[in-house]
C-alpha atoms as a PDB file:
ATOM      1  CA  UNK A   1     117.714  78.243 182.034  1.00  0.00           C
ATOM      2  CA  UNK A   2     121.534  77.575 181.773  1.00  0.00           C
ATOM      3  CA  UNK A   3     122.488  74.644 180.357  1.00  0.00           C
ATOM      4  CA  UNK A   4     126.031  73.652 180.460  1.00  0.00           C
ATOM      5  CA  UNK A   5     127.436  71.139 178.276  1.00  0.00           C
ATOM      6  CA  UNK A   6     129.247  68.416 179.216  1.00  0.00           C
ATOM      7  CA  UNK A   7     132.988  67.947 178.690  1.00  0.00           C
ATOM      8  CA  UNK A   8     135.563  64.359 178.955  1.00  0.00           C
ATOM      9  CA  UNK A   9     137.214  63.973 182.275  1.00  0.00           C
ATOM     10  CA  UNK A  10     140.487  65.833 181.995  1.00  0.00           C
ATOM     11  CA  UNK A  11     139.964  68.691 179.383  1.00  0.00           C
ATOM     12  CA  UNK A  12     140.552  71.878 179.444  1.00  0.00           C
ATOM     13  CA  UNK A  13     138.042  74.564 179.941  1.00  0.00           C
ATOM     14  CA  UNK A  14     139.111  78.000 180.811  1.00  0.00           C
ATOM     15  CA  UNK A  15     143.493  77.621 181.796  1.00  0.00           C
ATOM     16  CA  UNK A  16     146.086  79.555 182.382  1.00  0.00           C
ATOM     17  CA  UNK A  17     149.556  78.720 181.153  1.00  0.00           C
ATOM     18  CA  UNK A  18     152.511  80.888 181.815  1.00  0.00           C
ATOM     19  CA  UNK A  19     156.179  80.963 180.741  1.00  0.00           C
ATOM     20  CA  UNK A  20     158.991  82.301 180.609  1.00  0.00           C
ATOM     21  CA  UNK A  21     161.024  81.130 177.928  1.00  0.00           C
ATOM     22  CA  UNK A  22     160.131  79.960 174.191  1.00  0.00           C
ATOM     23  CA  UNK A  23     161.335  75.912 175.385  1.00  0.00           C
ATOM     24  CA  UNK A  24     158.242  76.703 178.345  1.00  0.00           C
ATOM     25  CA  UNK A  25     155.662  78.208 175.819  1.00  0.00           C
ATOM     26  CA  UNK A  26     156.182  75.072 173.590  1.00  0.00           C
ATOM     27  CA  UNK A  27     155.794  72.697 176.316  1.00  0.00           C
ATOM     28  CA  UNK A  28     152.416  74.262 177.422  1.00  0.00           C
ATOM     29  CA  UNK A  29     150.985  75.380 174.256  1.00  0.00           C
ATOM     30  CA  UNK A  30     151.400  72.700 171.546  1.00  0.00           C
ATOM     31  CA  UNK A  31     149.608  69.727 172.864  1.00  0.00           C
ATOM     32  CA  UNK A  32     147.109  72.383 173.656  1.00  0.00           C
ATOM     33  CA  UNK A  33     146.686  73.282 169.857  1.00  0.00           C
ATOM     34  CA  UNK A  34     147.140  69.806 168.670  1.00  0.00           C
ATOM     35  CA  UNK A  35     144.215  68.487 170.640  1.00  0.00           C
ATOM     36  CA  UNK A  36     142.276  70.647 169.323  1.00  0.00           C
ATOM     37  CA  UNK A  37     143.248  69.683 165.880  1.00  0.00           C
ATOM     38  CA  UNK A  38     142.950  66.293 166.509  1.00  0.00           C
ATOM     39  CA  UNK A  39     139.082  66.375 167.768  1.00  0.00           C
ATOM     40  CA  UNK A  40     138.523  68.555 164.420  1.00  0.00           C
ATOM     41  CA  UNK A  41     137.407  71.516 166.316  1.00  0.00           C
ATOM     42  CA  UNK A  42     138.478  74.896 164.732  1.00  0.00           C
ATOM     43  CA  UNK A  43     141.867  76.003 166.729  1.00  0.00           C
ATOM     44  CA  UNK A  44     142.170  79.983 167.388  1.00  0.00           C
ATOM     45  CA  UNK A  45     145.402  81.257 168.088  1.00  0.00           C
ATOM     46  CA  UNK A  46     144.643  85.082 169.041  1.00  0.00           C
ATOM     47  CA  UNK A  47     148.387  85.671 169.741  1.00  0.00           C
ATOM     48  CA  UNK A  48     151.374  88.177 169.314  1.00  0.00           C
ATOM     49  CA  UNK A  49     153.468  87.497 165.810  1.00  0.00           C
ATOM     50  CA  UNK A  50     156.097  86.368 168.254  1.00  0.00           C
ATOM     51  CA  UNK A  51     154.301  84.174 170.353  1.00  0.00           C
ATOM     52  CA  UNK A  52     152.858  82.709 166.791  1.00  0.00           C
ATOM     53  CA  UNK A  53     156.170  81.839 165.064  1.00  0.00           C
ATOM     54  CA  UNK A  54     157.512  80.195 168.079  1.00  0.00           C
ATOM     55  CA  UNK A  55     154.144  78.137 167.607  1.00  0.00           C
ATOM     56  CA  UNK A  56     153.867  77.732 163.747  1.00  0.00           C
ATOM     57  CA  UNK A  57     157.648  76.275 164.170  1.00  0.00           C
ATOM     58  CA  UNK A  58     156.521  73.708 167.197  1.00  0.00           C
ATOM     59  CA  UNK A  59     153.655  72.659 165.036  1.00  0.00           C
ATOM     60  CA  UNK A  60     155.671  71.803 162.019  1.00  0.00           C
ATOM     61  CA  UNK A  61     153.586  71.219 158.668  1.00  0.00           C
ATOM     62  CA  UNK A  62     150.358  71.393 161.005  1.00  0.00           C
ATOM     63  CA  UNK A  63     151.170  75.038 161.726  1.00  0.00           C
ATOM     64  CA  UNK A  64     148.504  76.430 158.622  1.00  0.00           C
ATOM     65  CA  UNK A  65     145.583  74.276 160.236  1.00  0.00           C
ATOM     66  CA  UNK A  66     145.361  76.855 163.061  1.00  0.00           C
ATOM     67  CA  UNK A  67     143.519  80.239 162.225  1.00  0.00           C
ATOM     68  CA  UNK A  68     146.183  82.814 163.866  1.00  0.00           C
ATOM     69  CA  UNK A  69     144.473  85.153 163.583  1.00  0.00           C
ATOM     70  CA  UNK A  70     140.249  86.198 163.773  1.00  0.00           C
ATOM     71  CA  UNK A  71     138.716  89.314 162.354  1.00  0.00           C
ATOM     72  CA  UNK A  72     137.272  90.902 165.186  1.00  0.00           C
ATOM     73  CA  UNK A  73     138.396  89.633 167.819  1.00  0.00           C
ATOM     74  CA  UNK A  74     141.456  90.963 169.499  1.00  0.00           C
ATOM     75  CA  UNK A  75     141.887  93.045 172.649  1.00  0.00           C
ATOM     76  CA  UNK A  76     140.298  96.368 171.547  1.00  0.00           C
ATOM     77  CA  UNK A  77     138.641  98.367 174.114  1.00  0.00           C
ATOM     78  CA  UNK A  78     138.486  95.799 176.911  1.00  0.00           C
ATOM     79  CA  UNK A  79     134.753  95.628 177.426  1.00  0.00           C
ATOM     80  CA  UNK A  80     133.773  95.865 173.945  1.00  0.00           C
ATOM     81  CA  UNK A  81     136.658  92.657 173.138  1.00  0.00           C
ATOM     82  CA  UNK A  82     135.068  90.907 175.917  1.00  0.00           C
ATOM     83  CA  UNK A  83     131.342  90.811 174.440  1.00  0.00           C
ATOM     84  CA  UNK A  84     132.931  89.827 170.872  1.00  0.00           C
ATOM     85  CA  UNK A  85     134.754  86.908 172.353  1.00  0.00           C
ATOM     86  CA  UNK A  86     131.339  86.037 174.044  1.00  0.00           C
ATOM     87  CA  UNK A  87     129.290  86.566 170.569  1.00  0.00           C
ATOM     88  CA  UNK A  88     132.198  84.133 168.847  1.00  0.00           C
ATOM     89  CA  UNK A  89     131.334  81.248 171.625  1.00  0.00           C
ATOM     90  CA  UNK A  90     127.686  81.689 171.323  1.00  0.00           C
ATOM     91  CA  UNK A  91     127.695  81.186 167.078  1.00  0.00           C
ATOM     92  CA  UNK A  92     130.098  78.508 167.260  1.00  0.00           C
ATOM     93  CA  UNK A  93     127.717  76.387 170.154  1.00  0.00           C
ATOM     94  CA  UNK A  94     124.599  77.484 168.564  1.00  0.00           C
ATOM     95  CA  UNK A  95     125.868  76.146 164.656  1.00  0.00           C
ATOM     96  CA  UNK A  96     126.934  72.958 167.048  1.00  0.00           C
ATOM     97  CA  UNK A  97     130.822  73.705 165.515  1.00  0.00           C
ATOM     98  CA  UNK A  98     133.683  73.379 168.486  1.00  0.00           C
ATOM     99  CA  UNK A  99     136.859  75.682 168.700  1.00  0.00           C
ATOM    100  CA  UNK A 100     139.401  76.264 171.182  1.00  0.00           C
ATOM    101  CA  UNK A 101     140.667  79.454 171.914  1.00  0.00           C
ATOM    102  CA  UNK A 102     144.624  80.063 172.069  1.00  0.00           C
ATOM    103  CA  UNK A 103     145.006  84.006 173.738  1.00  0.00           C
ATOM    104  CA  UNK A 104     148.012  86.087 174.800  1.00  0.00           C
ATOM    105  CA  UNK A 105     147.001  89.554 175.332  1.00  0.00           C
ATOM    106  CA  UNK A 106     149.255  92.516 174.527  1.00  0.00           C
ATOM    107  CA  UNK A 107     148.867  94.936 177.812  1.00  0.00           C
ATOM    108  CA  UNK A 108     152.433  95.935 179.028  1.00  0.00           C
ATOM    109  CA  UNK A 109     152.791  97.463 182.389  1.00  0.00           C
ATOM    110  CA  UNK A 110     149.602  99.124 182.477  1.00  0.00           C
ATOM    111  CA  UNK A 111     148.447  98.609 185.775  1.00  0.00           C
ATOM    112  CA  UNK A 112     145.061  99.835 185.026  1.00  0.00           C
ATOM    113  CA  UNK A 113     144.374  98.301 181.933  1.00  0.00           C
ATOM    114  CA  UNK A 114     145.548  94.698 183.467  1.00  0.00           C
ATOM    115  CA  UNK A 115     143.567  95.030 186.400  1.00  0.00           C
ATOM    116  CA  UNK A 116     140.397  95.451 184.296  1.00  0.00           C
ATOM    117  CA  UNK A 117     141.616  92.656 182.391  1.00  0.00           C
ATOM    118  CA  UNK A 118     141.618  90.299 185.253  1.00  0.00           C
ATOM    119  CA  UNK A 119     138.473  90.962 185.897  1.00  0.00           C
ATOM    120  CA  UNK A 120     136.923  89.991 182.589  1.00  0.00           C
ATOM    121  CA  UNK A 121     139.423  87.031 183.094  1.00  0.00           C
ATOM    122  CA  UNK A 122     137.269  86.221 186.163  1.00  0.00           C
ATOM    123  CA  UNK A 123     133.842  86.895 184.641  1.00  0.00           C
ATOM    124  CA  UNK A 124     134.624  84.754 181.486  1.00  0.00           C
ATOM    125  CA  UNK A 125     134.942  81.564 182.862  1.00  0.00           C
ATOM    126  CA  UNK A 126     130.636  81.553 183.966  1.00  0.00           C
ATOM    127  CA  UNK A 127     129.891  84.175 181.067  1.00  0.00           C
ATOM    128  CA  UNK A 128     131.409  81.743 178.165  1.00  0.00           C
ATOM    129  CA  UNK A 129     130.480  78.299 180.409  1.00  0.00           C
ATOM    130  CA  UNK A 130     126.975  77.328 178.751  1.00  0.00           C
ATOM    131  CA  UNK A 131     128.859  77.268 174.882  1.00  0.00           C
ATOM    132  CA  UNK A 132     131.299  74.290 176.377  1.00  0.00           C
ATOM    133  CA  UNK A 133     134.054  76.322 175.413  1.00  0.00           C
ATOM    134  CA  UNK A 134     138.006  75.478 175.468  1.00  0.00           C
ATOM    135  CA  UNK A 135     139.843  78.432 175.644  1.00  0.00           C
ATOM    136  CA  UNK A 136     143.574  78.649 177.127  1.00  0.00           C
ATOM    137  CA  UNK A 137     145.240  82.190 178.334  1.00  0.00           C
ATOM    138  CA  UNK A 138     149.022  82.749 177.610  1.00  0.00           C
ATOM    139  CA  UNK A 139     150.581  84.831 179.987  1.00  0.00           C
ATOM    140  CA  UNK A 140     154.144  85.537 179.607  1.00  0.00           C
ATOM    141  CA  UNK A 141     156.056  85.922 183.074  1.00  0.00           C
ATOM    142  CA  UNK A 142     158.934  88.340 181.784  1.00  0.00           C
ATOM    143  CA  UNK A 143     156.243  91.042 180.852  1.00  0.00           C
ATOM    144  CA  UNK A 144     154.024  91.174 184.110  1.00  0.00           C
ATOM    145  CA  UNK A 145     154.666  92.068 187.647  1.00  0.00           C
ATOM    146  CA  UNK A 146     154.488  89.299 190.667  1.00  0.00           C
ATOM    147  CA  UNK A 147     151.588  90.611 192.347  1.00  0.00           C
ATOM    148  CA  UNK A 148     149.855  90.151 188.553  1.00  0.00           C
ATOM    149  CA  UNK A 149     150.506  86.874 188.109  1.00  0.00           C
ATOM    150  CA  UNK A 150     149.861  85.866 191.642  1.00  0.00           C
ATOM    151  CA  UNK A 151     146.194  86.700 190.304  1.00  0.00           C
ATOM    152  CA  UNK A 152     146.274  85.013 186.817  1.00  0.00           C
ATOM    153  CA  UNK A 153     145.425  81.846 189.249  1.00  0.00           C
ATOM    154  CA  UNK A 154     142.767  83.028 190.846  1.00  0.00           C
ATOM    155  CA  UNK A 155     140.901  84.236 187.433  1.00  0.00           C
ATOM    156  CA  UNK A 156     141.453  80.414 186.003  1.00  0.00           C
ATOM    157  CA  UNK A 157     139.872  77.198 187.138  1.00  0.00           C
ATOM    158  CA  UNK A 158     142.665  75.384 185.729  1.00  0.00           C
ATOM    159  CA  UNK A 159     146.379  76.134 184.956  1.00  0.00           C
ATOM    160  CA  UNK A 160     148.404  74.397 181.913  1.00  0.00           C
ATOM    161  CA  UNK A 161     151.308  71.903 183.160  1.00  0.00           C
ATOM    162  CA  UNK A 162     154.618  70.712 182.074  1.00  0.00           C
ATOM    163  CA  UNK A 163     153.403  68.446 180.135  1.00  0.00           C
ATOM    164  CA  UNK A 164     150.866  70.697 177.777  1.00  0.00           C
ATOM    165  CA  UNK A 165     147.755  68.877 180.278  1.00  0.00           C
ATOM    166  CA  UNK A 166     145.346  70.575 183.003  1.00  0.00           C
ATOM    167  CA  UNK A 167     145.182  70.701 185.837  1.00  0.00           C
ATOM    168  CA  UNK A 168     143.023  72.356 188.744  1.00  0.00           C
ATOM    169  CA  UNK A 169     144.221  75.910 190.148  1.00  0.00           C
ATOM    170  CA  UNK A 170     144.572  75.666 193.946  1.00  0.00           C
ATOM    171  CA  UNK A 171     144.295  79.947 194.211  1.00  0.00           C
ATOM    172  CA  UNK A 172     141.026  79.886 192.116  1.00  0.00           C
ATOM    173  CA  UNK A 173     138.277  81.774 193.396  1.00  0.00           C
ATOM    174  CA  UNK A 174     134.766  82.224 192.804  1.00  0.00           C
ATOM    175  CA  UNK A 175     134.580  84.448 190.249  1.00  0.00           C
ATOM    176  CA  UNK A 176     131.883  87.386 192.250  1.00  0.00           C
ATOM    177  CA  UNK A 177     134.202  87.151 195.321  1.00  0.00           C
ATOM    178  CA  UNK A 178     136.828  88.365 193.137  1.00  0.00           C
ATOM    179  CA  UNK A 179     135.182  91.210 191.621  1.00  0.00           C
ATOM    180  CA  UNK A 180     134.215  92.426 194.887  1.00  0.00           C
ATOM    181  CA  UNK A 181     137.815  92.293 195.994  1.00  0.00           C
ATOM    182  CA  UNK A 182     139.016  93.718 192.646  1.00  0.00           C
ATOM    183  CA  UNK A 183     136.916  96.351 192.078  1.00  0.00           C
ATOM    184  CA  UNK A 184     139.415  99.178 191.164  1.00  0.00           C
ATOM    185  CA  UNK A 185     142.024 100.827 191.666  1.00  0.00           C
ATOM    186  CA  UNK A 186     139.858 104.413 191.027  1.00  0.00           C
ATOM    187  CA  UNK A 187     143.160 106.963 190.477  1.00  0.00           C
ATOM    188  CA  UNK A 188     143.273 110.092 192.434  1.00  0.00           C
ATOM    189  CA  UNK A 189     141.883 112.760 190.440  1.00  0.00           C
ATOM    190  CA  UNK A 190     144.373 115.835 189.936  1.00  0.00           C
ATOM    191  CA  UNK A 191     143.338 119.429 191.870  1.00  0.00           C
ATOM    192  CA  UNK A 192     142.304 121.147 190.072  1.00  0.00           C
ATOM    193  CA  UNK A 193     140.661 118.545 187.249  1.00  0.00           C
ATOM    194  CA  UNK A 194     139.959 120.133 184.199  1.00  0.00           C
ATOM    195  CA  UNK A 195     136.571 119.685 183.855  1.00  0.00           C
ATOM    196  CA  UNK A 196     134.946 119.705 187.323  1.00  0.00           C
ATOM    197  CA  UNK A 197     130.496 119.709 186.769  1.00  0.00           C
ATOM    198  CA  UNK A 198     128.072 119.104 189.350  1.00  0.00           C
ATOM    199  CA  UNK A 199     124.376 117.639 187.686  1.00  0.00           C
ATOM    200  CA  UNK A 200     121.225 117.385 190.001  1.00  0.00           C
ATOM    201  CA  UNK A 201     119.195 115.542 187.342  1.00  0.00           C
ATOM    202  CA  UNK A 202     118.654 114.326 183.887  1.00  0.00           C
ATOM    203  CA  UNK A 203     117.557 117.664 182.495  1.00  0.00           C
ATOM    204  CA  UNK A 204     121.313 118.936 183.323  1.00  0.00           C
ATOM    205  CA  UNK A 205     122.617 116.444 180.588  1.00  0.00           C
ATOM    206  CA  UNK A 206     122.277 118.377 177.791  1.00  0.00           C
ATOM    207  CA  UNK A 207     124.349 121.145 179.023  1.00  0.00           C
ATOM    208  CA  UNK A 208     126.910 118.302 180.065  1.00  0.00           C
ATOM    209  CA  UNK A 209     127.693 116.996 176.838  1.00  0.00           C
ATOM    210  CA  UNK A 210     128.947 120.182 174.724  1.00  0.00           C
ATOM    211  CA  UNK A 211     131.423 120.629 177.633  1.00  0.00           C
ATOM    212  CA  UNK A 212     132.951 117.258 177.119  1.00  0.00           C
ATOM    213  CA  UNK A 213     133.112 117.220 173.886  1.00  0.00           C
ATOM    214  CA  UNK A 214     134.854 120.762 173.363  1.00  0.00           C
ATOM    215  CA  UNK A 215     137.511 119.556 175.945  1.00  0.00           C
ATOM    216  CA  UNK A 216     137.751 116.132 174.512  1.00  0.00           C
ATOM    217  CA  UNK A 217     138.337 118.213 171.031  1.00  0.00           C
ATOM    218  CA  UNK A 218     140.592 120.472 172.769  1.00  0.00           C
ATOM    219  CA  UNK A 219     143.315 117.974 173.462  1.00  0.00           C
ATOM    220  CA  UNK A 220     143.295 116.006 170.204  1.00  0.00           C
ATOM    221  CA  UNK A 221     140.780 113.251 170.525  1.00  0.00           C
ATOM    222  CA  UNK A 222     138.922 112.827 167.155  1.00  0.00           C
ATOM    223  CA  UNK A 223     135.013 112.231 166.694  1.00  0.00           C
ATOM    224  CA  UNK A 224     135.122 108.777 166.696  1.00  0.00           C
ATOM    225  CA  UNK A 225     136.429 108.185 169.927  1.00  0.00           C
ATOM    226  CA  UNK A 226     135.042 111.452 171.357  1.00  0.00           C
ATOM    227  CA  UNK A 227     131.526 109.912 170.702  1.00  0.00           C
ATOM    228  CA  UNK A 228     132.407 106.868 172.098  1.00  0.00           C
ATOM    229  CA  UNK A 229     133.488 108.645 175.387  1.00  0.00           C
ATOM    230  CA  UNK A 230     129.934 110.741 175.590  1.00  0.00           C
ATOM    231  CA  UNK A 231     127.554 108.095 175.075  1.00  0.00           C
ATOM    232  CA  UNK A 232     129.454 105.993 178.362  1.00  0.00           C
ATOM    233  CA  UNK A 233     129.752 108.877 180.300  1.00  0.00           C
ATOM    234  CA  UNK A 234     125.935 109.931 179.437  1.00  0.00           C
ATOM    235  CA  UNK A 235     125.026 106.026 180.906  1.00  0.00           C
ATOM    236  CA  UNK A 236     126.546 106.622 183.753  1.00  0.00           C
ATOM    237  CA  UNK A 237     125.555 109.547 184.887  1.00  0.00           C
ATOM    238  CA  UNK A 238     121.635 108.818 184.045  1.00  0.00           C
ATOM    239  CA  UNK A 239     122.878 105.998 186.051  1.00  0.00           C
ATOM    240  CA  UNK A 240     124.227 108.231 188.718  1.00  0.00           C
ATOM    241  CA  UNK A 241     121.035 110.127 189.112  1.00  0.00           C
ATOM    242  CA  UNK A 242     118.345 107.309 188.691  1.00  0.00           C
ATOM    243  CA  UNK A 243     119.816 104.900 191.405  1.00  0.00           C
ATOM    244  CA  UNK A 244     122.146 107.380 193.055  1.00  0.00           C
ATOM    245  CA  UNK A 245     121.196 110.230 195.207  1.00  0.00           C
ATOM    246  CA  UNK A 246     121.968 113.822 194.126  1.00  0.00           C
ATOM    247  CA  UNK A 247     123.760 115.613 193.158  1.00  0.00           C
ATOM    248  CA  UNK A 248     126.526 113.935 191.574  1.00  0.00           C
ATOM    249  CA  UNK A 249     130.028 114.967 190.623  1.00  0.00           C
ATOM    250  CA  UNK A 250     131.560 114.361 186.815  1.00  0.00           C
ATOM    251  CA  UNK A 251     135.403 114.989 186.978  1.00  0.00           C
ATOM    252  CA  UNK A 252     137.300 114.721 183.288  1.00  0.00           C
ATOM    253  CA  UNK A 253     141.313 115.103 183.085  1.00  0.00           C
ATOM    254  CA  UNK A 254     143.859 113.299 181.199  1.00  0.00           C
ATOM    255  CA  UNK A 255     147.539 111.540 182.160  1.00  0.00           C
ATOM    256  CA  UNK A 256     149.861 109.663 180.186  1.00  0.00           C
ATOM    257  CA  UNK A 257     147.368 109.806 176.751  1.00  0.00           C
ATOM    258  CA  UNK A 258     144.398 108.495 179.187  1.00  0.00           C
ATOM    259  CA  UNK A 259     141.519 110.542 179.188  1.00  0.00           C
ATOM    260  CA  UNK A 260     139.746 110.031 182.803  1.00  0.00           C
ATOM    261  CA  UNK A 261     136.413 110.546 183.739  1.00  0.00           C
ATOM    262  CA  UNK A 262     134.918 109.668 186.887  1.00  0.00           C
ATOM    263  CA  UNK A 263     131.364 110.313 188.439  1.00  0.00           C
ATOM    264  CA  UNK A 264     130.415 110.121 192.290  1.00  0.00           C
ATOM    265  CA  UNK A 265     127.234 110.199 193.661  1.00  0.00           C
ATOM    266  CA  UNK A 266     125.831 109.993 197.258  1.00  0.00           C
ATOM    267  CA  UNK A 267     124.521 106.435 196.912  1.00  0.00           C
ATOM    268  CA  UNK A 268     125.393 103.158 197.929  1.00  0.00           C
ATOM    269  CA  UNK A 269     125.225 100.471 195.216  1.00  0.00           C
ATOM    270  CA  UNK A 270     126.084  96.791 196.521  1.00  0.00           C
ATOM    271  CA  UNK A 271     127.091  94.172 193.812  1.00  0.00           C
ATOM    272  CA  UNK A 272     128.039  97.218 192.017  1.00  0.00           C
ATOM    273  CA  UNK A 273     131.647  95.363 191.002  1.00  0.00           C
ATOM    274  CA  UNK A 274     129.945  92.978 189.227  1.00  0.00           C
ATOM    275  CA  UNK A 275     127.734  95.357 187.444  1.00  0.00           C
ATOM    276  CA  UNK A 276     127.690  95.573 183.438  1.00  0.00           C
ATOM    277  CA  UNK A 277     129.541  92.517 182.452  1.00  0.00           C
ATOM    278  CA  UNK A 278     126.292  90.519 181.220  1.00  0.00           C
ATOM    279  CA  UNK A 279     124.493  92.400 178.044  1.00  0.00           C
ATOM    280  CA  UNK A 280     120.681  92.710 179.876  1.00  0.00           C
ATOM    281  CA  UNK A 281     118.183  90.255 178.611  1.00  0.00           C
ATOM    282  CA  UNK A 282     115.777  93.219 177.728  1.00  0.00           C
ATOM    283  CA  UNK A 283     116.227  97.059 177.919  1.00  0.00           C
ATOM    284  CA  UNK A 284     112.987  97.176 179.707  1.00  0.00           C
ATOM    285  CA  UNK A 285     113.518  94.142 182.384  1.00  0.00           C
ATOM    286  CA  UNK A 286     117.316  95.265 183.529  1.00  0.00           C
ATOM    287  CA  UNK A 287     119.014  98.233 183.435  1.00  0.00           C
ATOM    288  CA  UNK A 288     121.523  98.623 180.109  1.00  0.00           C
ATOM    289  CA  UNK A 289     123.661 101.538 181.205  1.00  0.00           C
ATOM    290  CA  UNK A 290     126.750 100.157 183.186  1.00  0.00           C
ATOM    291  CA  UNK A 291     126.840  97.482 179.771  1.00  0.00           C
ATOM    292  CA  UNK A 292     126.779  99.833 177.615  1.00  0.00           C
ATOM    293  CA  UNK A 293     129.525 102.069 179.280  1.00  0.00           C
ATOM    294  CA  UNK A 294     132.299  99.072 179.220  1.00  0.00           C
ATOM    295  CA  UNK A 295     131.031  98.693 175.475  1.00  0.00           C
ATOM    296  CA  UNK A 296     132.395 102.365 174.669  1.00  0.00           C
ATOM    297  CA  UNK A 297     135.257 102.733 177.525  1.00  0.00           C
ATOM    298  CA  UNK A 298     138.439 100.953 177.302  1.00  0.00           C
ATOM    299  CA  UNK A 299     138.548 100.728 181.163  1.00  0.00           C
ATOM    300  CA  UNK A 300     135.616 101.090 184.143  1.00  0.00           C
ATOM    301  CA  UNK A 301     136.935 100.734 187.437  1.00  0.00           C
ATOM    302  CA  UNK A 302     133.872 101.153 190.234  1.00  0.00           C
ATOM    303  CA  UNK A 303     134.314 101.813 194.058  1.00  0.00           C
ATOM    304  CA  UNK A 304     131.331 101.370 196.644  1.00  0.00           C
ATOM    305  CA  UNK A 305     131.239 102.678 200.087  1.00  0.00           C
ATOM    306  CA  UNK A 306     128.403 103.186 202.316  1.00  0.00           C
ATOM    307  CA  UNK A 307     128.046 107.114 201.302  1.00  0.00           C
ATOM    308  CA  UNK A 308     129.680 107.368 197.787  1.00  0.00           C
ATOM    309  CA  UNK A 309     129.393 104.985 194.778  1.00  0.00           C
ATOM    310  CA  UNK A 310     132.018 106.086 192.252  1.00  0.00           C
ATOM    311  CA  UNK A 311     132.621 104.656 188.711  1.00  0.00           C
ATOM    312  CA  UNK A 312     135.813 105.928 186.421  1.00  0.00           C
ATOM    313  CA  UNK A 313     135.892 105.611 182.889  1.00  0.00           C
ATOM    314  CA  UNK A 314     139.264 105.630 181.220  1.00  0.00           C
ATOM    315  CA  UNK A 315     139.879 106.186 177.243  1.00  0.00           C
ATOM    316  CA  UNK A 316     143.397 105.623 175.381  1.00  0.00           C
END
C-alpha cells in the first residue's frame, strides 16, 4: 500500500523552473537551494558546470553546503538514470534523511532523446511521490524548442515563480494521459535497413543474436555497449512473441551515431505507453522485459495500433 507523506502547505514537490538568462536562473533557483539548506535536508544540485557557478556565486559562502554533484546519478542512458534517481529517493526516505533535488539535464536538440525525457518527467512525479521528495527541474529556454517547453508544464505539477516560490501548473496533466499521447515519435526505418529478420518464436533467438552482434561490431560499437543492446532487444522480442502474435519483424540500422532497432508484431497491446517504467514487484507476478529494455537502451519509443504494436530501441 502507498503511503505518501505529508508535506507544509506551499512547498515544492516536483517544479519546473525555466529561464532564460543567468539574472532569471538566480531568481528561481536560489531560494530553492536555500530552503533546502535551511530545513537541514541534504541539497543536490545535479547541474551543468555553468549552470553551477552561476549558483555557487548567488549562494555566496553557502555555495560548499550544496553537493553539486552525486556519483551515480546523472543523465546516462535515460531509463537506466531514471531508476537510479528513484533508488536515491527510496534510501534517503527509508534512512528517514530529506534532500532536495536541483536538475538541469544536458540533451541539446535531440528530439528523440527529449521526448523520452518528458516522459520520465511525467512518470516521476507518482514514481518518486511515496519518498516525499523535493526535487526542482531547470530547463533553460535558449536551448529547447517552443513546442518542448510548451510540454515541460504538462510533465510538472508545479512551476517555480519570480520570486524562487511554487506555484500550481495550469497545463499539468495526469501523468498516464500523457504517456498515451506521447508515446513516440517511432522514426521511419530506411529501405533497405541493414539488418531486416523475421522470428516466429523463441527458439529463433539464438540465431538472432550472432547477427546483431556482428553488425553492431561491424560499425564500431564495443562489447560493452553491444551487450547492452542484445540483452534489450532479446526482452523485447520474447516480449514480441509471448504477448504478440507472430511472426514479428526486428529491423536494426543506424543514423547520426544512433543505432536503431525496432520490432513489430501483429498484436495489439493497450497501456503499452506506460509499459516498463515501474521495476516489477516479482519476476514471477509481472512481466520484467519492457523494464529491463529501458534499463539497457538509451531511448524506447512504443506505438500501438489495433493490428501492429511496435517498440524502437535507440543506442548512442
Amino acid at each position: 500500500m502507498r503511503t505518501d507523506v505529508a508535506r507544509p502547505e506551499g512547498s515544492v514537490l516536483h517544479a519546473a523552473a525555466l529561464y532564460g538568462t543567468d539574472t532569471e536562473l538566480r531568481a528561481r533557483a536560489t531560494p530553492f537551494l536555500r530552503a533546502g539548506l535551511d530545513r537541514g535536508e541534504a541539497v543536490l544540485g545535479i547541474v551543468p558546470a555553468r549552470v553551477e557557478q552561476v549558483l555557487r556565486s548567488a549562494l555566496g559562502g553557502d555555495d560548499d553546503r550544496v553537493r553539486w554533484q552525486e556519483p551515480g546519478l546523472s543523465d546516462q542512458r535515460l531509463g537506466e538514470a531514471f531508476e537510479t534517481f528513484r533508488g536515491f529517493f527510496a534510501d534517503r526516505h527509508a534512512a528517514g534523511k530529506p534532500a532536495r533535488l536541483l536538475t538541469q539535464n544536458d540533451l541539446d536538440g535531440d528530439p528523440d532523446r527529449l521526448a523520452a525525457y518528458l516522459r520520465l518527467e511525467a512518470v516521476s512525479t507518482e514514481a518518486f511521490r511515496p519518498f516525499g521528495y523535493t526535487w526542482a527541474c531547470l530547463y533553460d529556454r535558449r536551448r529547447h524548442p517552443p513546442d518542448m517547453l510548451d510540454s515541460v508544464g504538462q510533465v510538472h505539477p508545479q512551476l517555480i515563480a519570480d520570486d524562487g516560490g511554487p506555484v500550481p501548473s495550469t497545463s499539468h496533466v495526469d501523468p498516464g494521459a500523457y504517456l498515451e499521447s506521447h508515446p513516440g515519435p517511432v522514426s521511419p526505418v530506411p529501405e533497405p535497413a541493414a539488418l531486416d529478420i523475421e522470428l516466429t518464436a523463441p527458439a529463433d533467438l539464438p540465431a538472432m543474436r550472432p547477427r546483431l552482434r556482428t553488425h553492431s561490431t561491424g560499425i564500431g560499437r564495443d562489447r560493452a555497449d553491444v551487450d547492452a543492446m542484445l540483452i534489450a532487444v532479446t526482452e523485447v522480442v520474447t516480449n514480441a512473441l509471448q504477448h504478440g502474435r507472430a511472426p514479428c519483424r526486428l529491423r536494426m540500422w543506424e543514423a547520426q551515431r544512433v543505432l536503431h532497432v525496432r520490432v513489430d508484431d501483429h498484436g495489439h497491446s493497450p497501456g503499452l505507453a506506460m509499459a516498463g517504467y515501474w521495476r516489477p514487484a516479482s519476476p514471477t507476478s509481472d512481466p520484467m522485459g519492457l523494464w529491463v529494455a529501458r534499463q539497457h537502451a538509451d531511448v524506447m519509443h512504443t506505438q500501438a495500433t489495433p493490428n501492429v504494436t511496435t517498440v524502437e530501441l535507440q543506442f548512442r
